[in-house]
Protein backbone atom coordinates (compact mmCIF):
# COMPACT_ATOMS: atom_id res chain seq x y z
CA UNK A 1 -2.73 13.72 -35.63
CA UNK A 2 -6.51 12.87 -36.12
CA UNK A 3 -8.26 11.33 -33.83
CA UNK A 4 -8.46 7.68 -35.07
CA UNK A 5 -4.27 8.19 -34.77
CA UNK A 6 -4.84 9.75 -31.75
CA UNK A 7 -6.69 6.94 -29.92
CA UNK A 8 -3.61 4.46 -31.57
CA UNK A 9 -1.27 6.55 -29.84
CA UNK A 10 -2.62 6.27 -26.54
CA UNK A 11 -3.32 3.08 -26.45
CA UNK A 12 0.49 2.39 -27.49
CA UNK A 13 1.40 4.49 -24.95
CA UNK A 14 -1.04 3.16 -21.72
CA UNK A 15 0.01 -0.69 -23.61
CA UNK A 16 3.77 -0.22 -22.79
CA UNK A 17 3.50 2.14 -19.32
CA UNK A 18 1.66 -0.64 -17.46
CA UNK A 19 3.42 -3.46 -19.42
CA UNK A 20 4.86 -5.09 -16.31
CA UNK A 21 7.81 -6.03 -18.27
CA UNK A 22 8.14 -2.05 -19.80
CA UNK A 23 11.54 -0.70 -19.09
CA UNK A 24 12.01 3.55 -18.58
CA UNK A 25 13.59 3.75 -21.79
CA UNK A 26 10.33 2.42 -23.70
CA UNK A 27 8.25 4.21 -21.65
CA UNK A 28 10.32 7.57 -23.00
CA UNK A 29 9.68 6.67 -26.17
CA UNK A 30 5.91 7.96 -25.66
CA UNK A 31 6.47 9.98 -22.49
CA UNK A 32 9.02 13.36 -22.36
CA UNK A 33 11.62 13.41 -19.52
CA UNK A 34 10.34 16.66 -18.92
CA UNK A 35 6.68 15.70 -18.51
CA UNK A 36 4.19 17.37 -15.68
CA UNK A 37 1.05 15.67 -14.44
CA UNK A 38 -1.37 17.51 -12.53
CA UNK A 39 -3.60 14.97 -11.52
CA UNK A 40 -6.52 16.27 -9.07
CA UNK A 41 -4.94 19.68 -8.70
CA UNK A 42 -1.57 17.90 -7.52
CA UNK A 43 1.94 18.51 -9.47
CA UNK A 44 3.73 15.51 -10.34
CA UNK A 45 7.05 15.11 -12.28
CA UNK A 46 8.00 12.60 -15.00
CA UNK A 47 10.25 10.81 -12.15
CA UNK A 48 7.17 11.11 -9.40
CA UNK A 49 4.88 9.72 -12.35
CA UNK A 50 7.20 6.88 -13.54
CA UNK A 51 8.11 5.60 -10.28
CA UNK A 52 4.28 5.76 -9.21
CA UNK A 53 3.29 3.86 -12.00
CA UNK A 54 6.09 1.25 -11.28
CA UNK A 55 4.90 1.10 -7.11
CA UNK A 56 1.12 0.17 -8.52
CA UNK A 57 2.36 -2.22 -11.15
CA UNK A 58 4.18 -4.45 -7.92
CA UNK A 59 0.83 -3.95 -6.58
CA UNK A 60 -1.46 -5.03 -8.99
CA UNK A 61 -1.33 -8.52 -11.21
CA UNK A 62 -3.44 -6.46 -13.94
CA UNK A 63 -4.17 -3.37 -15.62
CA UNK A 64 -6.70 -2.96 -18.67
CA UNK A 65 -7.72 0.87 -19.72
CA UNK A 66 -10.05 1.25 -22.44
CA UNK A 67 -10.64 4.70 -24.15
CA UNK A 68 -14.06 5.51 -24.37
CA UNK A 69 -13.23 9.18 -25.91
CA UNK A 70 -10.65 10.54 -27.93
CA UNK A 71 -9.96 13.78 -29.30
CA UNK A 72 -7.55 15.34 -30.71
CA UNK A 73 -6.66 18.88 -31.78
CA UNK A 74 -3.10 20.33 -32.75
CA UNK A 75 -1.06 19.34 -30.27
CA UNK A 76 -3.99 18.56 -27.81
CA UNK A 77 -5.36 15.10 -27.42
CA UNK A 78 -8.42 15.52 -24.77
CA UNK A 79 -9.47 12.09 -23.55
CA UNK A 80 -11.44 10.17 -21.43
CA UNK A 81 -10.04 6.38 -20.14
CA UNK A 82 -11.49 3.69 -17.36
CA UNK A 83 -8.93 1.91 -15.80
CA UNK A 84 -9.48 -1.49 -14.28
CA UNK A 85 -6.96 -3.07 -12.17
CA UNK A 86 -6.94 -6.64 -10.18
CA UNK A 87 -4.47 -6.20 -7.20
CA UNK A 88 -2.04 -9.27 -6.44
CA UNK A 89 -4.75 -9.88 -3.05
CA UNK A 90 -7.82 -10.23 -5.76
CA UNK A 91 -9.49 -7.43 -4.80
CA UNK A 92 -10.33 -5.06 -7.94
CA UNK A 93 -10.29 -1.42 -8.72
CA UNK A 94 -12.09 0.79 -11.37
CA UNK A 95 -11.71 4.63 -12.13
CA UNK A 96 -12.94 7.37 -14.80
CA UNK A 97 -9.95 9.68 -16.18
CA UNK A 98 -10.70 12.71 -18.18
CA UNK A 99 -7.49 14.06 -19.38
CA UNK A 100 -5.80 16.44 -21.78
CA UNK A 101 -2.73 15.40 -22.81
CA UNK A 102 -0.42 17.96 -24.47
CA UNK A 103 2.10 16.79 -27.47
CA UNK A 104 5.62 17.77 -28.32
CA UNK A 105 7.67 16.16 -30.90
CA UNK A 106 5.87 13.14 -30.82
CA UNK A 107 5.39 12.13 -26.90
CA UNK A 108 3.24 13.57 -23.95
CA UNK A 109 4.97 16.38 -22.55
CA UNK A 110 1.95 16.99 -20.01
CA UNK A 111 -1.67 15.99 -18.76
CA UNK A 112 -4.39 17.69 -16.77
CA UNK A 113 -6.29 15.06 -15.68
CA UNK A 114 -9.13 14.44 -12.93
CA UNK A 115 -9.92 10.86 -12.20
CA UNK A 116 -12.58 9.27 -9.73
CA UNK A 117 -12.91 5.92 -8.23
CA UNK A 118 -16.33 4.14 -10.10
């Protein structure tokens, strides 16, 4: 995958994980049941992930991420992403990820990622 393709994917993937109408079963389609996030030196499953992401989406009224750098190599898609998120009380979030997300068979079998509030 190159990394205009790469950046496509991602977005396709971020698009339907904090759709707040996305289901587990779309979510799959980008994400491996056997995925491992280690976010900030922490170990999360794909169950710990999935159900994390669905806590902040009853949380928040809106998400919008925006890729500022892709790219990708073999199976390796290094990126960086700012998230921006309203929560339902109006107050507002904003945070830097730099990730690299590792590919298997077309989904995200794993990230090492580092984020911090901006």
């Amino acid at each position: 995958m190159n990394d205009t393709e790469a950046r496509k994917f991602l977005e396709d993937a971020f698009g339907t994980l904090f759709d707040p109408k996305s289901t587990e079963e779309q979510v799959l389609k980008f994400f491996s049941p056997k995925y491992v996030q280690d976010l900030n030196g922490k170990l999360y499953t794909f169950r710990d992930f999935f159900d994390g992401v669905t806590g902040m989406k009853k949380q928040f009224s809106s998400f919008k991420v925006k890729f500022t750098s892709v790219v990708s190599s073999g199976n390796t898609i290094a990126e960086v992403h700012v998230v921006q998120a309203l929560k339902s009380d109006g107050s507002a979030i904003k945070f830097k990820v730099m990730a690299f997300q590792a590919i298997d068979k077309g989904r995200i079998v794993g990230v090492e990622e580092v984020n911090c509030p901006l």
